[in-house]
Protein backbone atom coordinates (compact mmCIF):
# COMPACT_ATOMS: atom_id res chain seq x y z
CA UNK A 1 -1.51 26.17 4.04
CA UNK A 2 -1.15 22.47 4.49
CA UNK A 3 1.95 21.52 6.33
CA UNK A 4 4.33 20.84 3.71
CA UNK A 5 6.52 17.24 4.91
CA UNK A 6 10.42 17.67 5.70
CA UNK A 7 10.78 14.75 3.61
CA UNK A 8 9.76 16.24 -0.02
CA UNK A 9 13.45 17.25 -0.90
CA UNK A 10 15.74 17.75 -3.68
CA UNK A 11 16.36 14.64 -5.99
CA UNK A 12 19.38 12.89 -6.78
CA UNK A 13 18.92 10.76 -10.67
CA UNK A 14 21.15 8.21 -11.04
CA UNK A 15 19.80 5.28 -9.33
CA UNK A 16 16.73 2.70 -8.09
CA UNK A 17 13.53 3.80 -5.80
CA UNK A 18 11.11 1.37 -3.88
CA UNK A 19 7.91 3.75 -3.06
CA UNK A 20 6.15 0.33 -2.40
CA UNK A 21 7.13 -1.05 1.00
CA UNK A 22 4.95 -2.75 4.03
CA UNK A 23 6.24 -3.00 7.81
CA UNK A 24 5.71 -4.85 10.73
CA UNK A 25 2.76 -2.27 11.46
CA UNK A 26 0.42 -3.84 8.63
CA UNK A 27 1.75 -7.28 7.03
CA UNK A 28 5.50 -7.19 6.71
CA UNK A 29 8.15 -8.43 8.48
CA UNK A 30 10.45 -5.44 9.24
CA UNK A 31 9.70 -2.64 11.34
CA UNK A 32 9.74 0.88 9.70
CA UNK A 33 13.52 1.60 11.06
CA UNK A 34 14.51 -1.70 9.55
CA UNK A 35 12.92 -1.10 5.96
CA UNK A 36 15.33 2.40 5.70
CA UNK A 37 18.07 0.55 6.82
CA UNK A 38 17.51 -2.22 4.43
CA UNK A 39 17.14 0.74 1.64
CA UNK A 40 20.10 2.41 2.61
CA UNK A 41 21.90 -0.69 2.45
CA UNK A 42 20.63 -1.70 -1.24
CA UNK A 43 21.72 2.07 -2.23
CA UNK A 44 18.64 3.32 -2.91
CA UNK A 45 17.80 6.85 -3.66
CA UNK A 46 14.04 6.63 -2.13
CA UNK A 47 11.64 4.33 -0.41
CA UNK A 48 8.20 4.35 0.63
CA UNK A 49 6.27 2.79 3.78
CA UNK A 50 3.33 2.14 2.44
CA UNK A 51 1.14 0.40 4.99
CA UNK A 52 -2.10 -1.25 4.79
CA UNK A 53 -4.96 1.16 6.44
CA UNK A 54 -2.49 2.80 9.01
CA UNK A 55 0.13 5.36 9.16
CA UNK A 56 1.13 4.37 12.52
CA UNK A 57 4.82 3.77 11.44
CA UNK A 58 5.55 6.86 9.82
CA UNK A 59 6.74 8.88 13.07
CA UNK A 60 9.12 5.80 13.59
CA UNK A 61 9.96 5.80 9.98
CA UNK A 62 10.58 9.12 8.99
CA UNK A 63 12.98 9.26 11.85
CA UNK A 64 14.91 6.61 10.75
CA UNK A 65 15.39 8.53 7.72
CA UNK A 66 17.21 11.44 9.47
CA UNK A 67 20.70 11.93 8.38
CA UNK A 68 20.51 8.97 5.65
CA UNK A 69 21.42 8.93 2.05
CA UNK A 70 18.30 7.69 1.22
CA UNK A 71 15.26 9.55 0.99
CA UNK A 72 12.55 8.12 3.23
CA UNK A 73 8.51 9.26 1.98
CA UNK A 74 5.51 8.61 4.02
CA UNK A 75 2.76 7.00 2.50
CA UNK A 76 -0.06 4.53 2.97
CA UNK A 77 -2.38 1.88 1.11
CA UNK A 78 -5.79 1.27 0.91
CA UNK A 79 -8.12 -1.21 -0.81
CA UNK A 80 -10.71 -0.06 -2.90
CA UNK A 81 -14.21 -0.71 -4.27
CA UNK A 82 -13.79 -0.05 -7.90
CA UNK A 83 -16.90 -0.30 -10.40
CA UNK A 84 -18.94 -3.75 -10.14
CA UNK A 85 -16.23 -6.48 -8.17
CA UNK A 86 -13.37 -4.78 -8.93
CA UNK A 87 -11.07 -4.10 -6.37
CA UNK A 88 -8.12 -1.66 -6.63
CA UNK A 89 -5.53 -0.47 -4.08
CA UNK A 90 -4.44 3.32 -4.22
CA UNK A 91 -0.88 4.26 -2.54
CA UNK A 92 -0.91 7.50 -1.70
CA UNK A 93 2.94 9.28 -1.26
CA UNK A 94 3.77 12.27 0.96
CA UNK A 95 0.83 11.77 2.99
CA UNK A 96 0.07 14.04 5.69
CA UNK A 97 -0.01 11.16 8.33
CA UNK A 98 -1.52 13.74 10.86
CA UNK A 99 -4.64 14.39 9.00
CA UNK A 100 -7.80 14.16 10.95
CA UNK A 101 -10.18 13.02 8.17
CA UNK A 102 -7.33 10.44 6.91
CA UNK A 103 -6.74 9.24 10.36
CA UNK A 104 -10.85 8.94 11.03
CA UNK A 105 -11.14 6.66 7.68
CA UNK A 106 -8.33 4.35 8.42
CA UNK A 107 -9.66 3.91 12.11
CA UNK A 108 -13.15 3.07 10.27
CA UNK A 109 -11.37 0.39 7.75
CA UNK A 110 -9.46 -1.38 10.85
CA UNK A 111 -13.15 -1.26 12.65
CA UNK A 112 -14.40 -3.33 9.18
CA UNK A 113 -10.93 -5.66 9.48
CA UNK A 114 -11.57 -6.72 13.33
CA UNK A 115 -15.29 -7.70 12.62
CA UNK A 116 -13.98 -9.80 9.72
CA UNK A 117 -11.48 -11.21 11.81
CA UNK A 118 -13.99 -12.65 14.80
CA UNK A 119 -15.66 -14.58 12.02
CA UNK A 120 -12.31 -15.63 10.74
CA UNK A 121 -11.80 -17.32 14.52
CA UNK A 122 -15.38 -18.49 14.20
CA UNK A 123 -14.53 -20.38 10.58
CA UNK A 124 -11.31 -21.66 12.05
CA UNK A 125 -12.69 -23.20 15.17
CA UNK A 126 -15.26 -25.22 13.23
CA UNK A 127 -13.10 -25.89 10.93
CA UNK A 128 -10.72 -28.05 13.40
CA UNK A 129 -8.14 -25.76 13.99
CA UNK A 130 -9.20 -23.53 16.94
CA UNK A 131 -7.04 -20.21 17.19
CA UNK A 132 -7.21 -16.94 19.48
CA UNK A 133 -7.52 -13.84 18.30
CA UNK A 134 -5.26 -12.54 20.94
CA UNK A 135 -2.30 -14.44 19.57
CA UNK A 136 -2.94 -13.31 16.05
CA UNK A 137 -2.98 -10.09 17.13
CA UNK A 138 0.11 -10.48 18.95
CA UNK A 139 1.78 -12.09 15.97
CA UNK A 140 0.74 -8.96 14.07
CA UNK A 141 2.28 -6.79 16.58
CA UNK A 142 0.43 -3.51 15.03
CA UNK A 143 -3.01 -1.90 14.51
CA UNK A 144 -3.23 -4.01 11.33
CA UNK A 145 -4.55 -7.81 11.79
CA UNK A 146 -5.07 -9.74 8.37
CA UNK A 147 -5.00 -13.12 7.12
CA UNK A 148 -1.12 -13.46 6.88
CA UNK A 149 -1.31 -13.53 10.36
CA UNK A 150 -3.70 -15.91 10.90
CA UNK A 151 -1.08 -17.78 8.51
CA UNK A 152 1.38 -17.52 10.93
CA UNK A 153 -1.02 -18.34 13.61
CA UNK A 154 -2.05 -21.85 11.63
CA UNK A 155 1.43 -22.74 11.13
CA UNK A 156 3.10 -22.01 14.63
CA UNK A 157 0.05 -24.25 15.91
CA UNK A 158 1.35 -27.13 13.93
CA UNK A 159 -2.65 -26.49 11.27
CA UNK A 160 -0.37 -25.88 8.51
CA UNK A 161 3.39 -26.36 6.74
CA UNK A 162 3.86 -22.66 5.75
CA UNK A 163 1.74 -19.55 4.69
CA UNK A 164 1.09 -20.92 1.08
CA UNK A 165 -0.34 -23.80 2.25
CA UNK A 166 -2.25 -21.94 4.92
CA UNK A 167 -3.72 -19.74 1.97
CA UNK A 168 -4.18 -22.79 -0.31
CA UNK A 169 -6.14 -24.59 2.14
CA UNK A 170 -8.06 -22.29 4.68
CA UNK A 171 -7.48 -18.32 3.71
CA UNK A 172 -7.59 -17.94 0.10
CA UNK A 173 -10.08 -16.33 -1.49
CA UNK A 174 -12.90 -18.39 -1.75
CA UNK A 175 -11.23 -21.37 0.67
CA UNK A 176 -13.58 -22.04 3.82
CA UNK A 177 -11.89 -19.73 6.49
CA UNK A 178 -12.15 -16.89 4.25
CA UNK A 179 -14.62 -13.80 4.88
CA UNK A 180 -14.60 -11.12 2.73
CA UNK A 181 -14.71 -7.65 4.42
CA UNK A 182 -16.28 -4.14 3.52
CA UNK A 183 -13.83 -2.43 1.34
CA UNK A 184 -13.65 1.79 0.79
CA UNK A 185 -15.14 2.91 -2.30
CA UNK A 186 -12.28 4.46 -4.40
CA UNK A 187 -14.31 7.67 -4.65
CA UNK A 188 -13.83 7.68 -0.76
CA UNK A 189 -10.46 7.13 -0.95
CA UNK A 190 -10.15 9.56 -3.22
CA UNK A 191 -11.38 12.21 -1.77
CA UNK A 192 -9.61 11.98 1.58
CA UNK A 193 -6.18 11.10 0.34
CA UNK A 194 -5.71 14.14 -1.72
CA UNK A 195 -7.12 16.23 0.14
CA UNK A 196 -4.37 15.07 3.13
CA UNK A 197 -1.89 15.86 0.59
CA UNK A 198 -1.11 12.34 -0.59
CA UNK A 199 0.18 11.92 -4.31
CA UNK A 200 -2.34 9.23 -5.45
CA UNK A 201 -0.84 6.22 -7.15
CA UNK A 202 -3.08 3.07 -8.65
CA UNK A 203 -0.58 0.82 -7.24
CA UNK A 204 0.00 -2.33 -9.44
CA UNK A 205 -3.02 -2.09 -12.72
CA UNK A 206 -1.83 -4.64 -14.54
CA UNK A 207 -2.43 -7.42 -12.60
CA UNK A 208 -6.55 -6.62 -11.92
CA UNK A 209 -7.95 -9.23 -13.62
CA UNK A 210 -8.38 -9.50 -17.40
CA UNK A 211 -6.99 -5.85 -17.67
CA UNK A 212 -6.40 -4.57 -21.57
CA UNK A 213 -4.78 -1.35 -22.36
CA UNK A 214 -8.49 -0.18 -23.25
CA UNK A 215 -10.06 -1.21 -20.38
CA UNK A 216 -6.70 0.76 -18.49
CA UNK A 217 -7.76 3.65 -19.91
CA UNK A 218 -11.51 3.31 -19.26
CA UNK A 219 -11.10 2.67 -15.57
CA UNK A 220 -8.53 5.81 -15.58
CA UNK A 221 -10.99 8.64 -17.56
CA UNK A 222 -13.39 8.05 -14.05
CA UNK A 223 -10.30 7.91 -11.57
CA UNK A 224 -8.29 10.73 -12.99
CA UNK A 225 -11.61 13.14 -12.26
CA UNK A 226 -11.83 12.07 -8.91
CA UNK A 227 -8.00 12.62 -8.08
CA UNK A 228 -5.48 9.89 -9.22
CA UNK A 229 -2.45 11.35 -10.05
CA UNK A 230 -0.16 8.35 -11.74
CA UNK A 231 0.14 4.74 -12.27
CA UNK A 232 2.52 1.96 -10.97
CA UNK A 233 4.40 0.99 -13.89
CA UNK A 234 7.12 -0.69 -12.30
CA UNK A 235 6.27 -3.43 -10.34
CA UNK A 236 7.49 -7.22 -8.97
CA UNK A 237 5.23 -9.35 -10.23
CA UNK A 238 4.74 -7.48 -14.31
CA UNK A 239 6.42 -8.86 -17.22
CA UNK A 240 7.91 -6.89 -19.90
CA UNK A 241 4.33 -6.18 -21.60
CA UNK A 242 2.44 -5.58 -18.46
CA UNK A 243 5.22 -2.71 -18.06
CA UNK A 244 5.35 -1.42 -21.33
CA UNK A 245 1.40 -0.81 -21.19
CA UNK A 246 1.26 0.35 -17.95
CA UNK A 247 4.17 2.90 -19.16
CA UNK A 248 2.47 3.82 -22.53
CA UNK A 249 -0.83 4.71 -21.06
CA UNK A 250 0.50 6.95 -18.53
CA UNK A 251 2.62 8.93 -20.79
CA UNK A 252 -0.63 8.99 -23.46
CA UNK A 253 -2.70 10.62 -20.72
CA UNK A 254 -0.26 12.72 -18.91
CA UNK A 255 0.35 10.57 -15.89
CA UNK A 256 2.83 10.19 -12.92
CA UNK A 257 4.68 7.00 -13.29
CA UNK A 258 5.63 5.33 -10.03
CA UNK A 259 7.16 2.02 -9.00
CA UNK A 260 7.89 -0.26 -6.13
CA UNK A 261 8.43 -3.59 -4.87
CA UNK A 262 4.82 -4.24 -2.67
CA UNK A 263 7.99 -5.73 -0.18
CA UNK A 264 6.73 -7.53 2.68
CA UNK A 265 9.93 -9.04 3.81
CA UNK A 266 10.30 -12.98 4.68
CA UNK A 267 6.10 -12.80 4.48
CA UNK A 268 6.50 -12.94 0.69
CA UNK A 269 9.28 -14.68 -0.13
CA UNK A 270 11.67 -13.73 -3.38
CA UNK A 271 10.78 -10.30 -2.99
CA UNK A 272 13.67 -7.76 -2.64
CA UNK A 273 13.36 -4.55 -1.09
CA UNK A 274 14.21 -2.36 -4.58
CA UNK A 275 14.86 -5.63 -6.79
CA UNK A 276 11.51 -7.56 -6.51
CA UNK A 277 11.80 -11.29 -7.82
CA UNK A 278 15.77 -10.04 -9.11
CA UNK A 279 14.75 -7.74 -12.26
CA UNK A 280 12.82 -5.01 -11.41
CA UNK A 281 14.49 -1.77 -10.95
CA UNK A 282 12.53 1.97 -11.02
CA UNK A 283 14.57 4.51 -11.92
CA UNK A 284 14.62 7.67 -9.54
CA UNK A 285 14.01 9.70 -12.74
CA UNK A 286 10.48 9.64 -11.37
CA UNK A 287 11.14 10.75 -8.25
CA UNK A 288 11.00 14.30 -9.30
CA UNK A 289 8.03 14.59 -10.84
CA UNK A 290 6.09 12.81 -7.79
CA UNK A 291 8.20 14.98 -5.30
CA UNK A 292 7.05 18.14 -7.36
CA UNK A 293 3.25 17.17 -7.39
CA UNK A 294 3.41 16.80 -2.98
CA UNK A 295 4.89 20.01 -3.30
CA UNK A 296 2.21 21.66 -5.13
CA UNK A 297 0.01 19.76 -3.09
CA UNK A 298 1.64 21.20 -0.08
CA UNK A 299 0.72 24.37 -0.70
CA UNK A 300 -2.71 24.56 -1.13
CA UNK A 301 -4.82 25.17 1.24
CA UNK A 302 -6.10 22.82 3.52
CA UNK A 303 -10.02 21.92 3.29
CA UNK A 304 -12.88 19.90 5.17
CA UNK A 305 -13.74 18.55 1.85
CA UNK A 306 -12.29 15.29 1.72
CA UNK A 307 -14.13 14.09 4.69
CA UNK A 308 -17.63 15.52 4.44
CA UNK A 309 -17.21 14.59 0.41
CA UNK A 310 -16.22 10.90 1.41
CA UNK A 311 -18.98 11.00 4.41
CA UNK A 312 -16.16 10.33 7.28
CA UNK A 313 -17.53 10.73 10.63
């Protein structure tokens, strides 16, 4: 039996969750124990750290959680290769953070993030404004280095005004300091997650690019098959109709509904741990149906599938 996390507990429905949250161990700009205090503080019932390609916070996170009000759940992000250019992130909740085959593939993705990043240096040097990787690194002050902080890097070397305009000008997709790197095929991604236990969430649909309600449900009848468990239909950055579809095509196929912020603290500003840009509020009536499918995933049994099926060394 897997080892079923302290943190799937009871639920309390009356109030707002954030199970979208980044720390000062990918791209944000609190560390774990700050984000639960911040939650706490708000009066949330739940919130997620969901890192970029590491779980190195959770230990520090979870036990910030002990003896709070709010409920603190483990979790983790990843980018993925969807069909043709598409990318697609997957958060996946109550994530066995211990997991070999989980651990291996995150180790591989930060691998694929450091090679991108010497050529970042490379672009930047030729490009007039020479930086170090050691001081981005140190500015990132976790296993997770990416271009926000080579945007602080630009700026505290006098290159640029502020992050936007370091994006705008050098890091942006298609801008000349940017390199794309090697991202996980979603059917990787979804064969380890699961099979550490992680409820698998395709965090914020609606705002892939030219995304219908059709084409939703196209992508979904190859994801659900390979282990997606729900959508994010709450999220900062939808409107009213990107919520409402997002919403209506999760009940229409039977799917969890989740929600969250994507807060990265003063790294994104407007943002709101719980409130987004000021209107966005997910009720913790989902929490128990999300907290019910880690249970169930909990108990089962745990398997060597995910990794050999994803081809995880």
């Amino acid at each position: 039996m897997r080892r079923a996390s302290p943190e799937i507990k009871a639920i309390r429905v009356f109030g707002v969750i954030d199970l979208h949250c980044h720390s000062t161990c990918s791209d944000g700009a609190q560390t774990p124990a700050e984000l639960v205090a911040l939650a706490e503080e708000a009066g949330l019932t739940a919130v997620a750290l969901t890192d970029h390609d590491t779980v190195s916070g959770v230990d520090g996170f979870l036990a910030a959680g002990r003896g709070r009000r709010v409920q603190v759940v483990p979790g983790v992000e990843v980018a993925c290769q969807g069909d043709g250019s598409a990318i697609l992130h997957v958060v996946g909740l109550w994530v066995d953070h211990t997991d070999a085959a989980l651990l291996r593939l995150l180790e591989q993705i930060r691998e694929d993030r450091h090679r991108r990043n010497l050529g970042m240096v490379e672009r930047l040097c030729s490009l007039g404004c020479p930086v170090v990787l050691g001081e981005v690194e140190a500015l990132a002050g976790g296993e997770v280095v990416g271009r926000p902080h080579f945007a602080q890097a630009l700026v505290a070397r006098g290159y640029c005004k502020g992050h936007r305009d370091a994006f705008d000008r050098y890091l942006g997709r298609g801008k000349p300091a940017y390199i794309g790197r090697r991202i996980t095929p979603v059917e990787t991604a979804l064969a380890v997650l699961p099979a550490a236990g992680a409820v698998c969430i395709w965090a914020h649909p609606m705002m892939s690019h030219s995304i219908t309600g059709a084409r939703l449900r196209r992508v979904l009848a190859r994801l659900v098959p390979l282990g997606m468990d729900g959508l994010e239909v709450y999220y900062s950055d939808y409107g009213d109709t990107e919520t409402r579809v997002a919403r209506e095509t999760a009940e229409a196929l039977g799917l969890l509904q989740s929600g969250g912020t994507d807060y990265h603290g003063s790294h994104v500003p407007g943002v709101r741990i719980g409130v987004g840009r000021g209107g966005l509020a997910t009720p913790d009536a989902l929490l128990g149906p999300l907290a019910q499918r880690a249970r169930e995933k909990a108990r089962r049994p745990p398997t060597a599938g995910g990794a050999k099926a994803a081809g995880i060394r």
